[in-house]
N, C-alpha and C. Protein backbone atom coordinates (compact mmCIF):
# COMPACT_ATOMS: atom_id res chain seq x y z
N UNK A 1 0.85 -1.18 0.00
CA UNK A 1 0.00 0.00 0.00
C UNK A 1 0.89 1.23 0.00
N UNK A 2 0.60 2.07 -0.60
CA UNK A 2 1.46 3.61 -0.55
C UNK A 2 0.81 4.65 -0.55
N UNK A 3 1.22 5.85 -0.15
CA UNK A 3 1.23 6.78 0.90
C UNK A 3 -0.34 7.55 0.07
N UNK A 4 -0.77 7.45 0.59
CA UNK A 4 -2.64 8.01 -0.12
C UNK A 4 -3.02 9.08 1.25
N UNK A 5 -1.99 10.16 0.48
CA UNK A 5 -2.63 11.67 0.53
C UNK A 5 -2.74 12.15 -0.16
N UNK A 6 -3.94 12.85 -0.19
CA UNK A 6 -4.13 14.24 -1.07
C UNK A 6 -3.30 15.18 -1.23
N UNK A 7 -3.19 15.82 -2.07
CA UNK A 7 -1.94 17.24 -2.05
C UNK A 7 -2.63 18.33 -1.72
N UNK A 8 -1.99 18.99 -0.59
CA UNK A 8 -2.19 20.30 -0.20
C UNK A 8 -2.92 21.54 -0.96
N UNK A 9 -2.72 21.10 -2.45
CA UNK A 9 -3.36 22.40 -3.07
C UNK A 9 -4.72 21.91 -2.85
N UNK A 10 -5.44 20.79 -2.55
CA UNK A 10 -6.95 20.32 -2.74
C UNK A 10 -7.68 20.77 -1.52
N UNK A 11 -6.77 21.84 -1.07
CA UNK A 11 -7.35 21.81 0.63
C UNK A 11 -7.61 23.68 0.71
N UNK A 12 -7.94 23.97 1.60
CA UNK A 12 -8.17 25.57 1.74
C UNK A 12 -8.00 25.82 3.33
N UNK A 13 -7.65 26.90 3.99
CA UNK A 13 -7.37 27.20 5.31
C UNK A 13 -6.47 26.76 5.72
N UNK A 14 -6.51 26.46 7.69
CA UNK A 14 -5.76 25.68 7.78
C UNK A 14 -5.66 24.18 7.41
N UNK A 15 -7.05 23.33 7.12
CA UNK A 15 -7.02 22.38 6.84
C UNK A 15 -5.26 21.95 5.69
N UNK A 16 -5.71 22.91 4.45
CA UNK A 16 -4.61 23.53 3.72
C UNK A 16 -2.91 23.10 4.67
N UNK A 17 -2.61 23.85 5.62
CA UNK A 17 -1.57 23.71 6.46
C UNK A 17 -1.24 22.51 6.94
N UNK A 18 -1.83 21.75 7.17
CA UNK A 18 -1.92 21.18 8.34
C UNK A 18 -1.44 19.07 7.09
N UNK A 19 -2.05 19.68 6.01
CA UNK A 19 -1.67 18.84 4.90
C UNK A 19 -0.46 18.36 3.99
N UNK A 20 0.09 20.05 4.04
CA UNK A 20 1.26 20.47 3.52
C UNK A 20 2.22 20.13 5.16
N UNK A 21 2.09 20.21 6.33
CA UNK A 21 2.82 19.81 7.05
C UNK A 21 3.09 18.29 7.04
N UNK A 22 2.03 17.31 6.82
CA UNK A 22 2.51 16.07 6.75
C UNK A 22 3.14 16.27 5.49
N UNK A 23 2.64 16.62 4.07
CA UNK A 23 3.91 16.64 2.95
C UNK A 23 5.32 16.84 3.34
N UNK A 24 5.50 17.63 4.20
CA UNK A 24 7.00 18.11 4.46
C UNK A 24 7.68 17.47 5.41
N UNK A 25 6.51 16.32 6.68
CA UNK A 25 7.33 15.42 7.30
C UNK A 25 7.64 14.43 6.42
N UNK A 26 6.82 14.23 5.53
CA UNK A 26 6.97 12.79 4.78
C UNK A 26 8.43 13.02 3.88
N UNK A 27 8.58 14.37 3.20
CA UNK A 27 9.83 14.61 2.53
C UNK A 27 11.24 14.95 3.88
N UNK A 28 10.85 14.84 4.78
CA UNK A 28 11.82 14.84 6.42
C UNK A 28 12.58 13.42 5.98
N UNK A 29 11.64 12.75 6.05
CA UNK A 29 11.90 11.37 6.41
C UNK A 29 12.35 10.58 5.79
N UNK A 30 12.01 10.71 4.10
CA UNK A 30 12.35 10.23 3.51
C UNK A 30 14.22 10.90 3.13
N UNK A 31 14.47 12.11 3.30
CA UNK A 31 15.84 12.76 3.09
C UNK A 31 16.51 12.65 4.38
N UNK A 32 16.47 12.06 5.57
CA UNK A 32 17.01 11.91 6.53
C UNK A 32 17.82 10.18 6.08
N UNK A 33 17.03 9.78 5.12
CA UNK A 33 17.37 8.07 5.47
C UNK A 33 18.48 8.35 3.96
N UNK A 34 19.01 9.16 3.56
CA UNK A 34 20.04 9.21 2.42
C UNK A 34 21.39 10.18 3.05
N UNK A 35 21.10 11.07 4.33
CA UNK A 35 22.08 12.52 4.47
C UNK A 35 21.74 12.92 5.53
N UNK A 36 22.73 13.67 6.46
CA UNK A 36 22.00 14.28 7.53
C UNK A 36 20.91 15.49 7.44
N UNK A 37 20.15 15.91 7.91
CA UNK A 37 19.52 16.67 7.54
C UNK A 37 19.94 18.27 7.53
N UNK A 38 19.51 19.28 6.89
CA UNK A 38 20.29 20.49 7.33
C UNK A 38 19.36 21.66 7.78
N UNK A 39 19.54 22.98 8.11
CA UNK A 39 18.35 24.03 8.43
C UNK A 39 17.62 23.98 7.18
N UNK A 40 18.16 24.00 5.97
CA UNK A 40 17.28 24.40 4.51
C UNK A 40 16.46 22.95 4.16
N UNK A 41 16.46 22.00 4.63
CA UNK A 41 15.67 20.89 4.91
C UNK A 41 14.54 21.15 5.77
N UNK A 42 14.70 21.67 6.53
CA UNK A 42 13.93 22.15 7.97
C UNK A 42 13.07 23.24 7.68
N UNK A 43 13.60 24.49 6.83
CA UNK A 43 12.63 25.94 6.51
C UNK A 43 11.58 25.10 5.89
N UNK A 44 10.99 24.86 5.31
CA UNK A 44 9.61 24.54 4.74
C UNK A 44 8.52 24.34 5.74
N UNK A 45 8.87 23.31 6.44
CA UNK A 45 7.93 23.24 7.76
C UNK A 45 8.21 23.83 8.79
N UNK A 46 9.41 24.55 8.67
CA UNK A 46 9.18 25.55 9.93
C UNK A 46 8.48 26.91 9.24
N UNK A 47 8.53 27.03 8.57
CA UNK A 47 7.34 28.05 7.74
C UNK A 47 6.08 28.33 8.27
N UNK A 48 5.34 26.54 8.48
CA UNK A 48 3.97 26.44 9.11
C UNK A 48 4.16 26.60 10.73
N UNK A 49 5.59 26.00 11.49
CA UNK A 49 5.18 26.00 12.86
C UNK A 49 5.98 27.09 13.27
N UNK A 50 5.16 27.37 14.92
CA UNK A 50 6.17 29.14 16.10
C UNK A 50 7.01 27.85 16.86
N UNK A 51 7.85 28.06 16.03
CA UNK A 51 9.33 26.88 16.55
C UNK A 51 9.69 27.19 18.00
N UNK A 52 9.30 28.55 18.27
CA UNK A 52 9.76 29.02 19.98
C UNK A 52 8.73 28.47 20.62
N UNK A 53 7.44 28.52 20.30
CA UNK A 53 6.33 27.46 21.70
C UNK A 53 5.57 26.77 21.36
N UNK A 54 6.24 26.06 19.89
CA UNK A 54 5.56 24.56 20.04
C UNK A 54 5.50 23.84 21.03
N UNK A 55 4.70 22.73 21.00
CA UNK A 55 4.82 22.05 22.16
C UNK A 55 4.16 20.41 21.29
N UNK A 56 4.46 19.31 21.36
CA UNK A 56 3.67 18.31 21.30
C UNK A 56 4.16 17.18 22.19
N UNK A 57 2.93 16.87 22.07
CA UNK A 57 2.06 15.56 23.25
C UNK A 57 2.18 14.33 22.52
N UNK A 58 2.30 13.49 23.33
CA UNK A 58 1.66 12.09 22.95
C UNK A 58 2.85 11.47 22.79
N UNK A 59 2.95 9.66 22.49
CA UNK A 59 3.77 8.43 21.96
C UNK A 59 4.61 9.41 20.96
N UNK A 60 5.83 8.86 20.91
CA UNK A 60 6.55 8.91 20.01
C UNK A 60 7.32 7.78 19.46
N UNK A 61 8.65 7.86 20.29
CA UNK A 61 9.98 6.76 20.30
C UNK A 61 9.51 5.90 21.33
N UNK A 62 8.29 5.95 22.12
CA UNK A 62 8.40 4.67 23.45
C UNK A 62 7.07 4.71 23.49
N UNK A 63 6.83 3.71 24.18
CA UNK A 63 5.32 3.25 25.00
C UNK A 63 4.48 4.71 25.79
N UNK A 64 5.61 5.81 26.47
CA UNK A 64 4.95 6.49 27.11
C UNK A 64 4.38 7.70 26.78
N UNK A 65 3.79 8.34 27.28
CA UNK A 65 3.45 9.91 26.21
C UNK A 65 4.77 10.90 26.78
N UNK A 66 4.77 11.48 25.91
CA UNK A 66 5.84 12.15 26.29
C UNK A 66 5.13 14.17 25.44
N UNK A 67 5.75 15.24 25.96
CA UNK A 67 5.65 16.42 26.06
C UNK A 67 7.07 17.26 25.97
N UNK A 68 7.30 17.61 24.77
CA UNK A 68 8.49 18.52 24.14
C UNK A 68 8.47 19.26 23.30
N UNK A 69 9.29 20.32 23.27
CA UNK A 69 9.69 20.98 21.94
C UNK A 69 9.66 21.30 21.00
N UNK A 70 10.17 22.18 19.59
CA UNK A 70 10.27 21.60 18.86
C UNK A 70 11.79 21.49 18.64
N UNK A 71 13.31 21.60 18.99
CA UNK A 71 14.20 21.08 18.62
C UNK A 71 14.36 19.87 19.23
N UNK A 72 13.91 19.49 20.16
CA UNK A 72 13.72 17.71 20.37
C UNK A 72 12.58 17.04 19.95
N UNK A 73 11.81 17.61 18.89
CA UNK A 73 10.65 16.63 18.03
C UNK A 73 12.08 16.95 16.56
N UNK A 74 12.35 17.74 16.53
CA UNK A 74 13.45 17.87 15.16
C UNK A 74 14.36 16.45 15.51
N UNK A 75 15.08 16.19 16.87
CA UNK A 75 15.94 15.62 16.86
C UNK A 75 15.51 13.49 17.08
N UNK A 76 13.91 13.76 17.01
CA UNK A 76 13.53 12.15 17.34
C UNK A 76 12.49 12.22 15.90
N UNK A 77 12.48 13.08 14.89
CA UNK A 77 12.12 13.21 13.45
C UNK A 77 13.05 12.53 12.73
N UNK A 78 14.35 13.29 13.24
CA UNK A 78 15.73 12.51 12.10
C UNK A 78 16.42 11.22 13.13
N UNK A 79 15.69 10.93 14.10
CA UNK A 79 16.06 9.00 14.71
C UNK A 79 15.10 8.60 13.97
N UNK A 80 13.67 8.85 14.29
CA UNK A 80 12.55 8.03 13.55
C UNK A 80 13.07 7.44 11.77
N UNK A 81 13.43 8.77 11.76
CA UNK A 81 13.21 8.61 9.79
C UNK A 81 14.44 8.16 9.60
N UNK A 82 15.66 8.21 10.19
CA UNK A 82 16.52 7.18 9.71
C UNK A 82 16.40 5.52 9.41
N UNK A 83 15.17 5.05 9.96
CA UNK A 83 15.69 3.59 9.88
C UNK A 83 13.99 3.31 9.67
N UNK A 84 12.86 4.26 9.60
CA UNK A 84 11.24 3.97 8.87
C UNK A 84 11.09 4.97 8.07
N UNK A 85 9.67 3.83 7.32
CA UNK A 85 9.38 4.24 6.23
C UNK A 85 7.94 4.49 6.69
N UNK A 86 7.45 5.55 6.20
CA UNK A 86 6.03 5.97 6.48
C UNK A 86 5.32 6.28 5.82
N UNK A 87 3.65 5.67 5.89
CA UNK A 87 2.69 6.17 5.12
C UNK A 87 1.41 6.74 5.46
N UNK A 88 0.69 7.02 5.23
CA UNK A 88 -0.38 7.55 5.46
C UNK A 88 -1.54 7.46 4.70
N UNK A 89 -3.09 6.73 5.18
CA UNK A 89 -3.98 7.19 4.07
C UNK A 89 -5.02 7.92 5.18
N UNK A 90 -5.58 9.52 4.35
CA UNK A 90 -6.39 10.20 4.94
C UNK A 90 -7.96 9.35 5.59
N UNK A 91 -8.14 9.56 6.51
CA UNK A 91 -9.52 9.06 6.49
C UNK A 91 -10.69 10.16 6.81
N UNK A 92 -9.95 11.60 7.78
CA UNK A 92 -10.79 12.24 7.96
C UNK A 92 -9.75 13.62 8.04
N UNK A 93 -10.86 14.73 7.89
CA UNK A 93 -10.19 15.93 8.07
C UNK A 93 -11.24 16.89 8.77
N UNK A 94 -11.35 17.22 9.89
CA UNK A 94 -12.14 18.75 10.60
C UNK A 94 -11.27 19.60 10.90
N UNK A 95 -12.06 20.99 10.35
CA UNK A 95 -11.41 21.83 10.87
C UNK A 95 -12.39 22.59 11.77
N UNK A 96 -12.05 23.58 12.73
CA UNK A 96 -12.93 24.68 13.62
C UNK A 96 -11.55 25.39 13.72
N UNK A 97 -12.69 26.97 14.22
CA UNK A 97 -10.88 27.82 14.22
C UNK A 97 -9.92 27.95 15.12
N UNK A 98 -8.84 27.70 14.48
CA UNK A 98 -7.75 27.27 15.00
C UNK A 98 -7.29 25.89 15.69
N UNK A 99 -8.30 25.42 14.88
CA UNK A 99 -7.97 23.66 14.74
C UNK A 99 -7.96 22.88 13.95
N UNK A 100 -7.24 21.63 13.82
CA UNK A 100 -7.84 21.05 12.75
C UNK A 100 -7.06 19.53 13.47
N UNK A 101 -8.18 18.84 13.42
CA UNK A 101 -8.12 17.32 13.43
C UNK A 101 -8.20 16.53 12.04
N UNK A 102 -7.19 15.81 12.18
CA UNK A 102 -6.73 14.81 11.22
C UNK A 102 -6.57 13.15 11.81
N UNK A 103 -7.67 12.53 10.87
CA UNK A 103 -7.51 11.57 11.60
C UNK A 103 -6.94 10.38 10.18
N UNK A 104 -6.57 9.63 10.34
CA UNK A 104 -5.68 9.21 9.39
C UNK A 104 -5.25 7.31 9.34
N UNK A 105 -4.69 6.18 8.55
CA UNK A 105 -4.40 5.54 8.83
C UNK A 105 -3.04 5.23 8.72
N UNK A 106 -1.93 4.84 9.42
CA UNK A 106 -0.58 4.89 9.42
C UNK A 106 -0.03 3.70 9.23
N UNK A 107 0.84 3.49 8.73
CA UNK A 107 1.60 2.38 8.59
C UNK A 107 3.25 2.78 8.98
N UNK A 108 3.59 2.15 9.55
CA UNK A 108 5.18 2.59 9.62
C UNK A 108 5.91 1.48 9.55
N UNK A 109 7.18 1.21 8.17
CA UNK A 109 7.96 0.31 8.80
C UNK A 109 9.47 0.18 9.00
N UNK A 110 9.87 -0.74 10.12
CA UNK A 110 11.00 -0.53 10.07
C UNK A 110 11.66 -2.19 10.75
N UNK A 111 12.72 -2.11 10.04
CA UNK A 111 13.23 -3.48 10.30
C UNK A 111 12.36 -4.78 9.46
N UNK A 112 11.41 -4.39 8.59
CA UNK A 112 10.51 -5.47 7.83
C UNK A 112 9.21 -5.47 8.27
N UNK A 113 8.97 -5.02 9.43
CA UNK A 113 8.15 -4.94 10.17
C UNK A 113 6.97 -3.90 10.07
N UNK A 114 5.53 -4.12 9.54
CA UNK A 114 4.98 -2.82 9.28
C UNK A 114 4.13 -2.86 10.65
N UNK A 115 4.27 -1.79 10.93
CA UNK A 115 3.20 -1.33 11.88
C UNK A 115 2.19 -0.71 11.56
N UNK A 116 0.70 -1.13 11.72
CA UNK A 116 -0.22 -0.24 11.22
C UNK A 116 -1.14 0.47 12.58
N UNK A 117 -1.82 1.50 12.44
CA UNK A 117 -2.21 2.46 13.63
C UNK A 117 -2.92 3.13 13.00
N UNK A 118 -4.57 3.48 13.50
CA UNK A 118 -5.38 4.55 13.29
C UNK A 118 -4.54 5.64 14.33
N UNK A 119 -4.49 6.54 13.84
CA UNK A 119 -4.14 8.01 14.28
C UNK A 119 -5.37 9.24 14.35
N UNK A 120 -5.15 9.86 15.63
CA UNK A 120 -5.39 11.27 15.79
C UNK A 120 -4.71 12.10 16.21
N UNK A 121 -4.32 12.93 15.41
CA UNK A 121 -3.32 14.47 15.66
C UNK A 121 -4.13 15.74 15.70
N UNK A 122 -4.52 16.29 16.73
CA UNK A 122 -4.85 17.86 16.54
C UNK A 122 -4.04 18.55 16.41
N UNK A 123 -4.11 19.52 15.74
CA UNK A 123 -3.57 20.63 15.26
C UNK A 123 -4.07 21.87 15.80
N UNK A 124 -2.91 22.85 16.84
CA UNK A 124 -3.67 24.00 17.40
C UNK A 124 -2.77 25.29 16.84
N UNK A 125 -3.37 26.00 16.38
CA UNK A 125 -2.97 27.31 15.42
C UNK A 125 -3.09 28.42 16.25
N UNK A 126 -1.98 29.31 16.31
CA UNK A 126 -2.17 30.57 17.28
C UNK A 126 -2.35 31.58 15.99
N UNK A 127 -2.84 32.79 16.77
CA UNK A 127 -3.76 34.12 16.09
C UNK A 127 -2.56 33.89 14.85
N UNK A 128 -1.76 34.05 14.89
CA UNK A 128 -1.11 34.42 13.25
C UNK A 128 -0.70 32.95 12.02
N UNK A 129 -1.73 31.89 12.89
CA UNK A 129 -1.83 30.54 12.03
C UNK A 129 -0.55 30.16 11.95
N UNK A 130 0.24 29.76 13.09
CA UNK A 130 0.91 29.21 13.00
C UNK A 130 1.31 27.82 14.13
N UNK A 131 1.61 26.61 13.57
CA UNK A 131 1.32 25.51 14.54
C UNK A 131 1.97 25.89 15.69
N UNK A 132 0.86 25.54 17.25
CA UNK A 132 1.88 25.99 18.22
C UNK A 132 2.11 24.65 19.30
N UNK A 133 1.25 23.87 18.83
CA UNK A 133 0.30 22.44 19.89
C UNK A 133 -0.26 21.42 18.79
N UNK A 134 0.54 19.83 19.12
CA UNK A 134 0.25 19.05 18.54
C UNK A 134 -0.04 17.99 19.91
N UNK A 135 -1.57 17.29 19.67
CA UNK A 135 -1.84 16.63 20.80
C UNK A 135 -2.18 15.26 19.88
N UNK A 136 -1.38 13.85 20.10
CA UNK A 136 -1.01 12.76 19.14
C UNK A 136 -2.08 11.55 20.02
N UNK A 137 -2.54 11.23 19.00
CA UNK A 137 -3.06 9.54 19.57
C UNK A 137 -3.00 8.82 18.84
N UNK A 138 -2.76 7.63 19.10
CA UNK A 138 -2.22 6.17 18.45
C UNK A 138 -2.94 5.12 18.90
N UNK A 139 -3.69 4.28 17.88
CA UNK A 139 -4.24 3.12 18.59
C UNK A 139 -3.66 1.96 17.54
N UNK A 140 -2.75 0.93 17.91
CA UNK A 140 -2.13 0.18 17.03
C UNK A 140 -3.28 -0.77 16.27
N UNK A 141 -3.29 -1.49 15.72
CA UNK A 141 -4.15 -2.01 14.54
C UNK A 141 -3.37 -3.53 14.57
N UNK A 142 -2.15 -3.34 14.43
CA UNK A 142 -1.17 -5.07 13.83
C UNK A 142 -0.32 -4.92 13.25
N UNK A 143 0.59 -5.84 13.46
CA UNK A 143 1.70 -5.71 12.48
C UNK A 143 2.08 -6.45 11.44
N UNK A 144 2.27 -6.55 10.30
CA UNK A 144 2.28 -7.12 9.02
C UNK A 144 3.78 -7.54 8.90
């Protein structure tokens, strides 16, 4: 199965944003697993997020939830994407203002191993629309 998103231009608002941000993790991830990554790798999606008070929630690298940053979501972006491959197919998109929930189906693999997971990510946008709060849920599905 492969990566079944829509492209960002099919979208309007933040919904729009929030689309083009997974585009630009998915191009993270995939250029992390050839080179280290550099800042001009990084400007595109820091474009969409206030890099000074992001904040996101939830599973990442472990079992537990965890609450950080964004130069330590930068620095477990380029562990993740060194050694998985990730996909995504949309299943849902709401927006209200200064939100937008994306709910989605994931596959990730690594080591041969696919992991699949329904996902929910909110998306919280401060007055000048820019990501400031990502609150993550994961419910695993199986592994293939």
């Amino acid at each position: 199965m492969a990566n079944e998103m829509p492209h960002s231009s099919q979208f309007t608002g933040l919904t729009r944003k929030v689309i083009a941000y997974s585009e630009r993790f998915a191009e993270i991830i995939e250029t992390v697993k050839t080179r280290a990554l550099t800042d001009a790798d990084w400007a595109p999606i820091e474009q969409i997020v206030d890099v000074d008070t992001f904040e996101r929630q939830g599973v990442f690298l472990g079992a537990q939830a965890e609450t950080f940053g964004w130069s330590t979501y930068k620095s477990y972006i380029s562990r993740y994407g060194a050694g998985t491959t990730w996909e995504g197919t949309l299943r849902r998109v709401t927006e209200t203002p200064g939100l937008v929930i994306l709910e989605l189906e994931e596959r990730n693999t690594h080591g041969g191993v696919m992991d699949v997971s329904n996902t929910v990510t909110i998306y919280e946008f401060d007055e000048a629309d820019k990501l400031r709060h990502l609150d993550v849920y994961i419910m695993p599905l199986e592994k293939r």
